[in-house]
PDB file of N, CA and C in Angstrom:
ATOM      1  N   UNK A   1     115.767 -34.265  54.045  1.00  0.00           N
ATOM      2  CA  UNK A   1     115.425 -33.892  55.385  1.00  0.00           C
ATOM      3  C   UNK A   1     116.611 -34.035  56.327  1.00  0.00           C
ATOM      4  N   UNK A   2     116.978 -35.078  56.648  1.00  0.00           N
ATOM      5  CA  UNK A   2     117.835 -35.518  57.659  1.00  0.00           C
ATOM      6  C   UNK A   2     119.416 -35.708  56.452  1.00  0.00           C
ATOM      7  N   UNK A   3     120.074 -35.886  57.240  1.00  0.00           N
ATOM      8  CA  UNK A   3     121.782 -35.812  57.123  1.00  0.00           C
ATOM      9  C   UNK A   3     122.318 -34.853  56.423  1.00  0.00           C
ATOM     10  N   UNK A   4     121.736 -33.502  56.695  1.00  0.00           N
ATOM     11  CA  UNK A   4     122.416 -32.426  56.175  1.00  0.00           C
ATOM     12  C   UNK A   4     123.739 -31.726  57.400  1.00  0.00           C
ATOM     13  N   UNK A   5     124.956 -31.067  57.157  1.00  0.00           N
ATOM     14  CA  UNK A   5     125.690 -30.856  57.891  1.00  0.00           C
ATOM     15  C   UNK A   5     125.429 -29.394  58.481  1.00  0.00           C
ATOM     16  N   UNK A   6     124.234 -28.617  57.491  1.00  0.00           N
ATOM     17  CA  UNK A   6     124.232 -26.832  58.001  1.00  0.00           C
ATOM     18  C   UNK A   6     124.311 -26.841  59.552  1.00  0.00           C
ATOM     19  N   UNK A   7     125.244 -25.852  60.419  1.00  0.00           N
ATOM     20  CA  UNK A   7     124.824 -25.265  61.990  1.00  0.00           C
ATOM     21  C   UNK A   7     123.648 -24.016  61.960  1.00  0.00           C
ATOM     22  N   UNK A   8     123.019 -24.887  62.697  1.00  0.00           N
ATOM     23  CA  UNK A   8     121.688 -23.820  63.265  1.00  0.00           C
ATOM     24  C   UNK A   8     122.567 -22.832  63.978  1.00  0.00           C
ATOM     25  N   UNK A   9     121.512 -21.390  64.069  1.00  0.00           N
ATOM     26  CA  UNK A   9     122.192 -20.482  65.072  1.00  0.00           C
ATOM     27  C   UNK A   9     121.752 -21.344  66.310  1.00  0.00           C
ATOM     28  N   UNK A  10     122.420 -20.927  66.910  1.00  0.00           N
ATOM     29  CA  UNK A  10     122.648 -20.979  68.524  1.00  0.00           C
ATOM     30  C   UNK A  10     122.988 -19.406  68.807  1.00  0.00           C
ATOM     31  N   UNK A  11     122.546 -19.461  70.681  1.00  0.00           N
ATOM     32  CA  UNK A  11     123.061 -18.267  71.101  1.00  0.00           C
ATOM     33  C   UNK A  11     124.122 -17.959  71.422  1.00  0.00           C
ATOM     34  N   UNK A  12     124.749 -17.068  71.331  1.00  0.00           N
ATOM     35  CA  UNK A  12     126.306 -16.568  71.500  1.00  0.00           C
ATOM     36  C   UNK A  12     126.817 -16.273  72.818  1.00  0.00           C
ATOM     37  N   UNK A  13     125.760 -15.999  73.793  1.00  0.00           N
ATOM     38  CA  UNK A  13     126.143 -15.593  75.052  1.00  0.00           C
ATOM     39  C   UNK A  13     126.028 -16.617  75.594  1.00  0.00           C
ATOM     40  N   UNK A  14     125.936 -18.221  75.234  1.00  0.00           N
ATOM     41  CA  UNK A  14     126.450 -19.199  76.082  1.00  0.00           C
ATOM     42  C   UNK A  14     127.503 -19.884  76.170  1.00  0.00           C
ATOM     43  N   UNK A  15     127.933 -20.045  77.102  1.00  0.00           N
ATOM     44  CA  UNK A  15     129.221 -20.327  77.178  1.00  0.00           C
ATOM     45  C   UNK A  15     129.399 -21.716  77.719  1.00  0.00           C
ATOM     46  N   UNK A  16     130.237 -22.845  77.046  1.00  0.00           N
ATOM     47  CA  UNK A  16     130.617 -24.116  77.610  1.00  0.00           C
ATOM     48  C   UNK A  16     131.784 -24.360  77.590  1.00  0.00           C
ATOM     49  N   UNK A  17     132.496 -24.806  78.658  1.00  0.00           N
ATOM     50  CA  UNK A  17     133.885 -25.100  79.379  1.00  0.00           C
ATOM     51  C   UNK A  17     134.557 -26.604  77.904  1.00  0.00           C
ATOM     52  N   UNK A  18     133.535 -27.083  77.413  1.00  0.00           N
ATOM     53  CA  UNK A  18     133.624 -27.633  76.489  1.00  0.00           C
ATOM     54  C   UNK A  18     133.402 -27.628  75.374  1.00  0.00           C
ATOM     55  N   UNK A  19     133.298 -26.408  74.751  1.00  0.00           N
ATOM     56  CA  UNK A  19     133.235 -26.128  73.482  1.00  0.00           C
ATOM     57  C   UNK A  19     131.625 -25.515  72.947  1.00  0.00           C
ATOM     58  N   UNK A  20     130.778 -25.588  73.455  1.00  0.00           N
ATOM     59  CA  UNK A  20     129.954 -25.308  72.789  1.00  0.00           C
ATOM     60  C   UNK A  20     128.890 -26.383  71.748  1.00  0.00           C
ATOM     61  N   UNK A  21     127.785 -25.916  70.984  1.00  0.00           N
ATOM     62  CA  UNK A  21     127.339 -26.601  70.319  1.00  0.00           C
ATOM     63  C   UNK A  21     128.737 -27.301  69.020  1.00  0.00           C
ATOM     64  N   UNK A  22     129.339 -26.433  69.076  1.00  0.00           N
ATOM     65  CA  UNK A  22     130.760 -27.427  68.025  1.00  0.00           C
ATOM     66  C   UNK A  22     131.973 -27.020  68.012  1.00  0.00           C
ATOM     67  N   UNK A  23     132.144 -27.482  69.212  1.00  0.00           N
ATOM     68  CA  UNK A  23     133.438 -26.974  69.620  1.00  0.00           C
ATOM     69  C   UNK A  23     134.511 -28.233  69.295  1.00  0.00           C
ATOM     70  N   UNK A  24     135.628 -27.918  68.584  1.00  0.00           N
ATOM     71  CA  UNK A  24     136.545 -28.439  67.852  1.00  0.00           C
ATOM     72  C   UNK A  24     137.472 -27.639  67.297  1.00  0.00           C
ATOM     73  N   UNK A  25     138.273 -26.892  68.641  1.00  0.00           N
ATOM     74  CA  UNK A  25     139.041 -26.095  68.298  1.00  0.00           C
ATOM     75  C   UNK A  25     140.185 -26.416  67.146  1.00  0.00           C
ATOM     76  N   UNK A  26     141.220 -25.726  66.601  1.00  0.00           N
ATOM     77  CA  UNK A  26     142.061 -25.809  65.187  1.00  0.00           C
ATOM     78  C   UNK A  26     143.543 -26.679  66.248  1.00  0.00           C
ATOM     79  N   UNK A  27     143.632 -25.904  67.391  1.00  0.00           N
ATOM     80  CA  UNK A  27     144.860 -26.352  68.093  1.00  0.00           C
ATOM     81  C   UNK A  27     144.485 -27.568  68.916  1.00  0.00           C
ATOM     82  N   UNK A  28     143.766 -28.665  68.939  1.00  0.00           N
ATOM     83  CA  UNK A  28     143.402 -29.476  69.693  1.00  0.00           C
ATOM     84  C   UNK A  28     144.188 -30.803  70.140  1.00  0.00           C
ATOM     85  N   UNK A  29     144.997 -30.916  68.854  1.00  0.00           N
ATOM     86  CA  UNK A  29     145.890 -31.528  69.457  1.00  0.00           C
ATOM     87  C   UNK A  29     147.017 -31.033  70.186  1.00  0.00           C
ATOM     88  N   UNK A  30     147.744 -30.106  69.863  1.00  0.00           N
ATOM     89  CA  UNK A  30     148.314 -29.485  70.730  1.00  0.00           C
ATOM     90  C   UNK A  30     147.862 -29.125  72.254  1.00  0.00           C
ATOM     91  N   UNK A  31     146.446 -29.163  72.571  1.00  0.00           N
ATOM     92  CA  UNK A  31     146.136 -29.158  74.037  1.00  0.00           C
ATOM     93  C   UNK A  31     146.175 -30.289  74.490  1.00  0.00           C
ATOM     94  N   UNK A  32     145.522 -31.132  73.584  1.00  0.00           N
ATOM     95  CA  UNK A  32     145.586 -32.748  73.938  1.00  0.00           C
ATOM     96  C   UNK A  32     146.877 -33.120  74.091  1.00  0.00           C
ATOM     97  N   UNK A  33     147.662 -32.748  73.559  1.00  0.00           N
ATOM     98  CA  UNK A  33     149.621 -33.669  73.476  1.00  0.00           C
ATOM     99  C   UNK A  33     149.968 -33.083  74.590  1.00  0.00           C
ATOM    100  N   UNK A  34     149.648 -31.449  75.299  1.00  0.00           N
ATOM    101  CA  UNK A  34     149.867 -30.594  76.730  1.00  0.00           C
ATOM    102  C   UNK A  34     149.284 -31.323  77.839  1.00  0.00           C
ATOM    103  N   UNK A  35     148.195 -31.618  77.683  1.00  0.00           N
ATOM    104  CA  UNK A  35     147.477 -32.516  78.913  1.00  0.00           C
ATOM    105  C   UNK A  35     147.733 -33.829  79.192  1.00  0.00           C
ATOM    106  N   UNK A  36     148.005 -34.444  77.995  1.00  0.00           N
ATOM    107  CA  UNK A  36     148.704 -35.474  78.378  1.00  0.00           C
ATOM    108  C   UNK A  36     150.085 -36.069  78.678  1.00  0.00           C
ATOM    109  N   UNK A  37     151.086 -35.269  78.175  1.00  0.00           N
ATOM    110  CA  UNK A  37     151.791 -35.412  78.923  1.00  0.00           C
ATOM    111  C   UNK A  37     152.403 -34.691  80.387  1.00  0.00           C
ATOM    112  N   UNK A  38     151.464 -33.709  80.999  1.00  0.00           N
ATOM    113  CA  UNK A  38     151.189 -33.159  81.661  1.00  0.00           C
ATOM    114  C   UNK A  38     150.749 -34.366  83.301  1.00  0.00           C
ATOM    115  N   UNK A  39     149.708 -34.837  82.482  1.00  0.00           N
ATOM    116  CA  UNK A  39     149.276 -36.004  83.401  1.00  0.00           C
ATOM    117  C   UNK A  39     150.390 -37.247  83.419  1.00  0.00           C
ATOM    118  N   UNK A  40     150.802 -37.499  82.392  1.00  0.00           N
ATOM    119  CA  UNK A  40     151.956 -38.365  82.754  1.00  0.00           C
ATOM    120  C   UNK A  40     152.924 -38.584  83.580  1.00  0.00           C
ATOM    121  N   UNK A  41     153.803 -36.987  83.270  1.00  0.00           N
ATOM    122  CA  UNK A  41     154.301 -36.706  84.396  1.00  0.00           C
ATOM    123  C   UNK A  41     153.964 -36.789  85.563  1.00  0.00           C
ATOM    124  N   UNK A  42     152.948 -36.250  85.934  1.00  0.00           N
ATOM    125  CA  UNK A  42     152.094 -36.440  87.281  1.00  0.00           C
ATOM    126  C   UNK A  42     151.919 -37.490  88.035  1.00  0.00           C
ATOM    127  N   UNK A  43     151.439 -38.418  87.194  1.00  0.00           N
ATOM    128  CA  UNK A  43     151.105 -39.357  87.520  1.00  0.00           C
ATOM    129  C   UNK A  43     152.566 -40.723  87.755  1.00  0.00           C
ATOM    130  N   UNK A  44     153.306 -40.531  87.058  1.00  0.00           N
ATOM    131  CA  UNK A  44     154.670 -41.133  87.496  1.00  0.00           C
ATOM    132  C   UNK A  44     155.092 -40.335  88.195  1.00  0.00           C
ATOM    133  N   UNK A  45     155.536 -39.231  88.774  1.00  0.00           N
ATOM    134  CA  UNK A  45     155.616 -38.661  89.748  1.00  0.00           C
ATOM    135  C   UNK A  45     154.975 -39.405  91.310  1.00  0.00           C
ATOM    136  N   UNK A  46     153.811 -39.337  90.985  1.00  0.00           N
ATOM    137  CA  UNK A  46     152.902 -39.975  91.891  1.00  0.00           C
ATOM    138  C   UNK A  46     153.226 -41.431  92.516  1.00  0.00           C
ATOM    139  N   UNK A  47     153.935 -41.860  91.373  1.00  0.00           N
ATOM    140  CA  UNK A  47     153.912 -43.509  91.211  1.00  0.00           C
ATOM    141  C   UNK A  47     155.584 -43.725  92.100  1.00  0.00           C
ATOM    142  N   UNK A  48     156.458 -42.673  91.463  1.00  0.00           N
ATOM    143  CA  UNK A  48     158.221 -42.815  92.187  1.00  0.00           C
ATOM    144  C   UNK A  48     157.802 -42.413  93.753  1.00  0.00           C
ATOM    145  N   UNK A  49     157.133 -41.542  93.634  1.00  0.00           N
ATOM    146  CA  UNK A  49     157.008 -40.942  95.295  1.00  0.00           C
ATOM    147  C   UNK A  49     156.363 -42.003  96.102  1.00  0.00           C
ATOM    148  N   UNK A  50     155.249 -42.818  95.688  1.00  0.00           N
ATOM    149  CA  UNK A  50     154.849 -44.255  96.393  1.00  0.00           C
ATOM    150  C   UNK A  50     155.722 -45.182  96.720  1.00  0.00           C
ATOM    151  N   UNK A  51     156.445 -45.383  95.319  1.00  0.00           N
ATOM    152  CA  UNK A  51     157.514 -46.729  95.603  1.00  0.00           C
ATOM    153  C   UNK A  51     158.165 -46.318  96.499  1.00  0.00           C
ATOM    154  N   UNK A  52     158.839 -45.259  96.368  1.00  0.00           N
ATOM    155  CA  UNK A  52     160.236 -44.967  97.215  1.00  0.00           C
ATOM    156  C   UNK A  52     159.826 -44.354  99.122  1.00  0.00           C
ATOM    157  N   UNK A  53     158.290 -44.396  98.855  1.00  0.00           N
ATOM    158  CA  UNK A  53     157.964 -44.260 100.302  1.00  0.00           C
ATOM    159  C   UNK A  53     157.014 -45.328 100.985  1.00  0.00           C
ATOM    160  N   UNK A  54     156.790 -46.713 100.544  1.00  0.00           N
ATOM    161  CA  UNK A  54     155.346 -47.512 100.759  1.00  0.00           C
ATOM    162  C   UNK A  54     156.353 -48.245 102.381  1.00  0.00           C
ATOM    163  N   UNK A  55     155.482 -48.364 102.906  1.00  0.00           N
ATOM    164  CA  UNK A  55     155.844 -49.233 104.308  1.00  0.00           C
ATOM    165  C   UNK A  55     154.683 -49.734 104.401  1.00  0.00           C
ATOM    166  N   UNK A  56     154.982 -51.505 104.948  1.00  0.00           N
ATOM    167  CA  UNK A  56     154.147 -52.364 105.335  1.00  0.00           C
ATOM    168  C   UNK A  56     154.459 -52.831 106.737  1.00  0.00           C
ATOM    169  N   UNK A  57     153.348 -52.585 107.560  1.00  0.00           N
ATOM    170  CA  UNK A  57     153.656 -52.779 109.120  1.00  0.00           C
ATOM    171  C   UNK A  57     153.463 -54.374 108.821  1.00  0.00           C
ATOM    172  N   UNK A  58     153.239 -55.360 108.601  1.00  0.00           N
ATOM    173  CA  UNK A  58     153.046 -56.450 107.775  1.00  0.00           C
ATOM    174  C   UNK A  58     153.249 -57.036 106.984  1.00  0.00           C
ATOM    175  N   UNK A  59     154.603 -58.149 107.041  1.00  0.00           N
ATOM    176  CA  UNK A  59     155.167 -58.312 105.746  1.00  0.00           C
ATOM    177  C   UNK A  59     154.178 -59.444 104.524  1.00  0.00           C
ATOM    178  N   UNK A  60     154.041 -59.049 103.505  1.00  0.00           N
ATOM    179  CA  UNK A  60     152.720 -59.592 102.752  1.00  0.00           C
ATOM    180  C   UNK A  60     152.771 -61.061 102.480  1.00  0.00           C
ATOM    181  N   UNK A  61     151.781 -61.957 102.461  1.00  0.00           N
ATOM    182  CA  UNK A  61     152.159 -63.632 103.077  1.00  0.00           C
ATOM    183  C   UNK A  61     152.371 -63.557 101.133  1.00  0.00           C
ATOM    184  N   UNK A  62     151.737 -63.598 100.282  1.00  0.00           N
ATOM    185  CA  UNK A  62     151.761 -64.007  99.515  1.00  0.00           C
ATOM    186  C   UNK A  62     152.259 -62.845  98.101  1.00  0.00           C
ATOM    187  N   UNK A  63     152.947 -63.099  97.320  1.00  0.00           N
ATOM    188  CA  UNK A  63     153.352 -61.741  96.380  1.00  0.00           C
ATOM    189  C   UNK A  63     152.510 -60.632  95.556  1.00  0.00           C
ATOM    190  N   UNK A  64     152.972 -59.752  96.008  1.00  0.00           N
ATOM    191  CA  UNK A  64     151.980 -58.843  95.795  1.00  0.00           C
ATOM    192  C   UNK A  64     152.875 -57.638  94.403  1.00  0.00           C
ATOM    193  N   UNK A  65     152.022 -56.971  93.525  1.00  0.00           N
ATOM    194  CA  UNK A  65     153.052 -56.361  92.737  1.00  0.00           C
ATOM    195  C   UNK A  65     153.762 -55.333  92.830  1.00  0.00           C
ATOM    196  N   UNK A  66     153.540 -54.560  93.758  1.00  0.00           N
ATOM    197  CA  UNK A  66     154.284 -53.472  94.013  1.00  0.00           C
ATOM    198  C   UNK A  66     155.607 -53.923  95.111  1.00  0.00           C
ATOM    199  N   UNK A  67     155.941 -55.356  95.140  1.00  0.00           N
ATOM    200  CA  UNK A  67     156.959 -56.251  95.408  1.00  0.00           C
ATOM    201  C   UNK A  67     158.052 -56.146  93.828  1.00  0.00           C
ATOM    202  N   UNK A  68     157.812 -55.682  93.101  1.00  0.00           N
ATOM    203  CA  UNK A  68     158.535 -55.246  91.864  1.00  0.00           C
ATOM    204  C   UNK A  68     159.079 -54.179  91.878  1.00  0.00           C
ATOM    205  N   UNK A  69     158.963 -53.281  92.049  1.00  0.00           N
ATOM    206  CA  UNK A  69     159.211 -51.829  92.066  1.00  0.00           C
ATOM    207  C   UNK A  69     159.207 -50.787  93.140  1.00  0.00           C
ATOM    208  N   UNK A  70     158.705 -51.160  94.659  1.00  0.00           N
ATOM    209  CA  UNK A  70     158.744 -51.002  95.992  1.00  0.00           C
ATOM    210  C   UNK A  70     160.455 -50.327  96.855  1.00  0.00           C
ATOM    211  N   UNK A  71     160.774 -49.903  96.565  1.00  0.00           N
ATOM    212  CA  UNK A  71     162.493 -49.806  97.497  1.00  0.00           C
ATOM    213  C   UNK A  71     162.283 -50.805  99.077  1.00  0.00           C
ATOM    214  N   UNK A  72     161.071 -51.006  99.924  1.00  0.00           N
ATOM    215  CA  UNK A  72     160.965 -51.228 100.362  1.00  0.00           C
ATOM    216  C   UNK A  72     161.466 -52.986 100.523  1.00  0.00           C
ATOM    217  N   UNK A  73     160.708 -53.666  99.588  1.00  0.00           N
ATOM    218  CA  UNK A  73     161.380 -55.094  99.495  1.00  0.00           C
ATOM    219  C   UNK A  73     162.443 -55.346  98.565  1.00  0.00           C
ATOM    220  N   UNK A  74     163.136 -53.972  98.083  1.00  0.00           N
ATOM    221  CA  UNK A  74     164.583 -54.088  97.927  1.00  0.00           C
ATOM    222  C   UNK A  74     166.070 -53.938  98.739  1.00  0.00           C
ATOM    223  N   UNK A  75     165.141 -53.862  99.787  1.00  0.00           N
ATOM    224  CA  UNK A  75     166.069 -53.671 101.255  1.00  0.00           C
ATOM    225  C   UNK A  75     166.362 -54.949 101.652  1.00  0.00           C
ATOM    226  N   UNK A  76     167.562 -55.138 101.623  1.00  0.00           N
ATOM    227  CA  UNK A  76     168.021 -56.546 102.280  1.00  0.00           C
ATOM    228  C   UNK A  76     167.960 -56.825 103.654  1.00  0.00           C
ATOM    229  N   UNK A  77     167.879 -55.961 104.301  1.00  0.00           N
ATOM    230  CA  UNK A  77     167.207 -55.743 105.705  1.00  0.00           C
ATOM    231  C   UNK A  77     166.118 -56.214 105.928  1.00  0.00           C
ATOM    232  N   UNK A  78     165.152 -55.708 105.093  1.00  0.00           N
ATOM    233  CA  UNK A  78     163.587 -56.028 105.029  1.00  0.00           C
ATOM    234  C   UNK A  78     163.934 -57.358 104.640  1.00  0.00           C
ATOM    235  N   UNK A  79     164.180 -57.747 103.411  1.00  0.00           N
ATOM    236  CA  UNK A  79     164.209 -59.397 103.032  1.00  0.00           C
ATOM    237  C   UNK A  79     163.895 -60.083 104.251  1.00  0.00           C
ATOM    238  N   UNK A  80     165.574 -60.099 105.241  1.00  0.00           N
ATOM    239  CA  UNK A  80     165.965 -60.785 106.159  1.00  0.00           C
ATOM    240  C   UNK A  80     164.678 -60.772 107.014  1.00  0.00           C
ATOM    241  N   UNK A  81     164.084 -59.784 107.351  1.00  0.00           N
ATOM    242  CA  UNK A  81     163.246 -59.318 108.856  1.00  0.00           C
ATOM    243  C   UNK A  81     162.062 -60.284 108.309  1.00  0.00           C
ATOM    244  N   UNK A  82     161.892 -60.323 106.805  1.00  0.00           N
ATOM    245  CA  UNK A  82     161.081 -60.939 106.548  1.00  0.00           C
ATOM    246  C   UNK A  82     160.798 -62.818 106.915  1.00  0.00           C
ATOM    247  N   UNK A  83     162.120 -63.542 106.121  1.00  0.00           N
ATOM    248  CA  UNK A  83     162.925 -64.500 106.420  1.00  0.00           C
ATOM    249  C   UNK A  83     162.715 -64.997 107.822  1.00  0.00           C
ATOM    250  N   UNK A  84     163.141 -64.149 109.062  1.00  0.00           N
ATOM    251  CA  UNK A  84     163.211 -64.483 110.431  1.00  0.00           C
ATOM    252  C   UNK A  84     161.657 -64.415 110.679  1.00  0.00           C
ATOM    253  N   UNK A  85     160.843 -63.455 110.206  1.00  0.00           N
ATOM    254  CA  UNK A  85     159.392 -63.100 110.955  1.00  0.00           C
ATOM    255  C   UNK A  85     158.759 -64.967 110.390  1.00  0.00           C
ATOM    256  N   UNK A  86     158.779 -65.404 109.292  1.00  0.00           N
ATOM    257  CA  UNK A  86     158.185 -66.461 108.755  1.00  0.00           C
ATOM    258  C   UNK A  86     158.661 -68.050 109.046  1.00  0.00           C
ATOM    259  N   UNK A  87     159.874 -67.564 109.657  1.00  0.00           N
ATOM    260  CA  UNK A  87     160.749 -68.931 109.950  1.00  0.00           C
ATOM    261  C   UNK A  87     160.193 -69.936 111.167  1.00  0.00           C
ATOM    262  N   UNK A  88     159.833 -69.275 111.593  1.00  0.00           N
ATOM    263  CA  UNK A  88     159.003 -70.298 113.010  1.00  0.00           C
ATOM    264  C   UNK A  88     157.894 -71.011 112.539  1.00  0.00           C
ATOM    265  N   UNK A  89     157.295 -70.280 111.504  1.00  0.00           N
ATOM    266  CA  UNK A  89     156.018 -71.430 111.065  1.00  0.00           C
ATOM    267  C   UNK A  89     155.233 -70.746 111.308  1.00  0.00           C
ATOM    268  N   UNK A  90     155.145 -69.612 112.156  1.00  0.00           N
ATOM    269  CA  UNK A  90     153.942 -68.790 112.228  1.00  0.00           C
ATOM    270  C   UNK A  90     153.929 -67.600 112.346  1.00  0.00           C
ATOM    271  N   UNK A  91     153.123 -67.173 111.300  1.00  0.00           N
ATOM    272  CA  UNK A  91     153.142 -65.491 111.385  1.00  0.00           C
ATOM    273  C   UNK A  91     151.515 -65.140 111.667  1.00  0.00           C
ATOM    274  N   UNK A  92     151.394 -64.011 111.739  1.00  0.00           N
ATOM    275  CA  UNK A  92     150.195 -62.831 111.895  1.00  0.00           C
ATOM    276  C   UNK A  92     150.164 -62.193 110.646  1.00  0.00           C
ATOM    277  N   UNK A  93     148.024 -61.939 110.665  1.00  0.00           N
ATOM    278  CA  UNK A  93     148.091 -61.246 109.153  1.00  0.00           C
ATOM    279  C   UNK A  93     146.527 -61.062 109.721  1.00  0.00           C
ATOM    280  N   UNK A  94     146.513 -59.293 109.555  1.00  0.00           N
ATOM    281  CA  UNK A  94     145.111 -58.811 109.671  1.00  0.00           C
ATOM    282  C   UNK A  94     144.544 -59.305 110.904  1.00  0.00           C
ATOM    283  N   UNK A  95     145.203 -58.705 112.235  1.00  0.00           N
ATOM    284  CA  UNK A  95     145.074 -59.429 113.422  1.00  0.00           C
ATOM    285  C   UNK A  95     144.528 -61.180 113.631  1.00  0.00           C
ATOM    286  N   UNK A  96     145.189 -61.990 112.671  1.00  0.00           N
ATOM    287  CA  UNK A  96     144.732 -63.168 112.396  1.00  0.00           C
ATOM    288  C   UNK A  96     145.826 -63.919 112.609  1.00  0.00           C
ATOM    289  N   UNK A  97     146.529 -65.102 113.192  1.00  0.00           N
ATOM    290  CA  UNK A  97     147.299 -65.987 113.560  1.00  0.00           C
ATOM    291  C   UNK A  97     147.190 -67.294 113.228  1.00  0.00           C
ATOM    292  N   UNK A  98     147.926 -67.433 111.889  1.00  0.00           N
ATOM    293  CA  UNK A  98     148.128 -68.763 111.022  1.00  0.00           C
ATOM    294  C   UNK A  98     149.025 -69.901 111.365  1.00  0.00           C
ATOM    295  N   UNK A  99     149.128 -71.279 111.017  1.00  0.00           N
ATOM    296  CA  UNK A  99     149.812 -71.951 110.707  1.00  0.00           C
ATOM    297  C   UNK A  99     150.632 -72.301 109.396  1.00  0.00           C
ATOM    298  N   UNK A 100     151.617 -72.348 108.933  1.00  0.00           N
ATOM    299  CA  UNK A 100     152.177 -72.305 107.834  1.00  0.00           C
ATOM    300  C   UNK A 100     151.201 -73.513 106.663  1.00  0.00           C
ATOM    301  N   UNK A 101     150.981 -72.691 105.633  1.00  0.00           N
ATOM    302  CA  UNK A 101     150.560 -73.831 104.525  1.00  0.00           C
ATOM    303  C   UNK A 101     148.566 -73.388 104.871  1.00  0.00           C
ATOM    304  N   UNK A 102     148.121 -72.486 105.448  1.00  0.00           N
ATOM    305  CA  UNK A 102     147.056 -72.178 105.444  1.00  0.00           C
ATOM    306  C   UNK A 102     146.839 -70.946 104.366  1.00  0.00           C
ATOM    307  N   UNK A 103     145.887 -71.151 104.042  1.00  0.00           N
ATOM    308  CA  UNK A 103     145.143 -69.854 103.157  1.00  0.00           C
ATOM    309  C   UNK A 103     144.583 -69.021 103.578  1.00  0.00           C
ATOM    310  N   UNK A 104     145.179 -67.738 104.135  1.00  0.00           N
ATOM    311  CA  UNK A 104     144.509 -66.601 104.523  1.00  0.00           C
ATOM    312  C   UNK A 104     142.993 -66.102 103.979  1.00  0.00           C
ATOM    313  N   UNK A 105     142.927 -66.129 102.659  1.00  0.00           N
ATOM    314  CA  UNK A 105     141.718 -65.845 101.781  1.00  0.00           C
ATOM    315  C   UNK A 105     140.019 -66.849 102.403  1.00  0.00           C
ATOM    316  N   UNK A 106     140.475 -67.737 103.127  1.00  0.00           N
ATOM    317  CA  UNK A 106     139.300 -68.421 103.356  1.00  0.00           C
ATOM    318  C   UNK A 106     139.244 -68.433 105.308  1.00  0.00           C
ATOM    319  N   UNK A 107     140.408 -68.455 105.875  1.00  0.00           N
ATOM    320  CA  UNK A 107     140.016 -67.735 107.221  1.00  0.00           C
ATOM    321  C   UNK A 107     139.280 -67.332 107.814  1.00  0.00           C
ATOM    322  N   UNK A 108     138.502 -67.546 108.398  1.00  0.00           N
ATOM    323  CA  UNK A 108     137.066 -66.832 109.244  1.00  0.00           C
ATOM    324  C   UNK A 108     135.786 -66.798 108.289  1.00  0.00           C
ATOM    325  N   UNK A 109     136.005 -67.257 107.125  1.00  0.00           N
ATOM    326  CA  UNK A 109     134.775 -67.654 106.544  1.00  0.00           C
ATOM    327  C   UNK A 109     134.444 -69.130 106.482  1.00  0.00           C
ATOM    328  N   UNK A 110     134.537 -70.146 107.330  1.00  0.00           N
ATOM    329  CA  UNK A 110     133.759 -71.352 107.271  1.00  0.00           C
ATOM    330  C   UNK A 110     134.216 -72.489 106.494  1.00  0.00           C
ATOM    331  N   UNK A 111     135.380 -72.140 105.508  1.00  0.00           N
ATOM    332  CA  UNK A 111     136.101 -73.068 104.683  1.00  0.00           C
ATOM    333  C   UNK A 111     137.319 -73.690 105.104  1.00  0.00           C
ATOM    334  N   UNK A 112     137.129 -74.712 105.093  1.00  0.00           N
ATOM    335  CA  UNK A 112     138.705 -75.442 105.844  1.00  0.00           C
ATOM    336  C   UNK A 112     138.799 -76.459 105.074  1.00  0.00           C
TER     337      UNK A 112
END
């Protein structure tokens, strides 16, 4: 009864963007190896055009990862601006005004 492999007819005039009742085209990897590196590209594309354009009106209290690969905090400029903005002991973060050695993450929620 069951686990035989025969294809039933199906109708011919339907059409699926995905193949059909068994669709498993002969060239499939070849579309697959096209699309993906297709998207790769893209997508690092996507990724150089971020780094090399991200600005933070806010320099970030604690390290964040696109602090790796950013042009932005590879600017020794930025470093410095950073350096001077933190040196007094007090900075701003998310219209919020800290004392040095506080935890932003618990701020305005009730934890001290």
């Amino acid at each position: 009864m069951g686990g035989h492999s025969e294809r039933w007819a199906y109708p011919k005039w339907v059409w699926s963007p995905a193949g059909g009742w068994w669709g498993r085209p002969k060239n499939w990897r070849t579309n697959f190896a096209i699309v993906a590196t297709g998207s790769a590209v893209f997508i690092y594309s996507v990724f150089r055009f971020s780094a090399a354009n991200e600005i933070r009106m806010t320099p970030p209290i604690s390290s964040i990862p696109s602090q790796k690969w950013a042009a932005e905090f590879k600017n020794e400029t930025y470093q410095e601006e950073v350096k001077r903005h933190y040196s007094d002991g007090i900075y701003t973060s998310n219209n919020y005004t800290f004392a040095k050695g506080h935890d932003d993450a618990h701020e305005g929620h009730g934890h001290h």
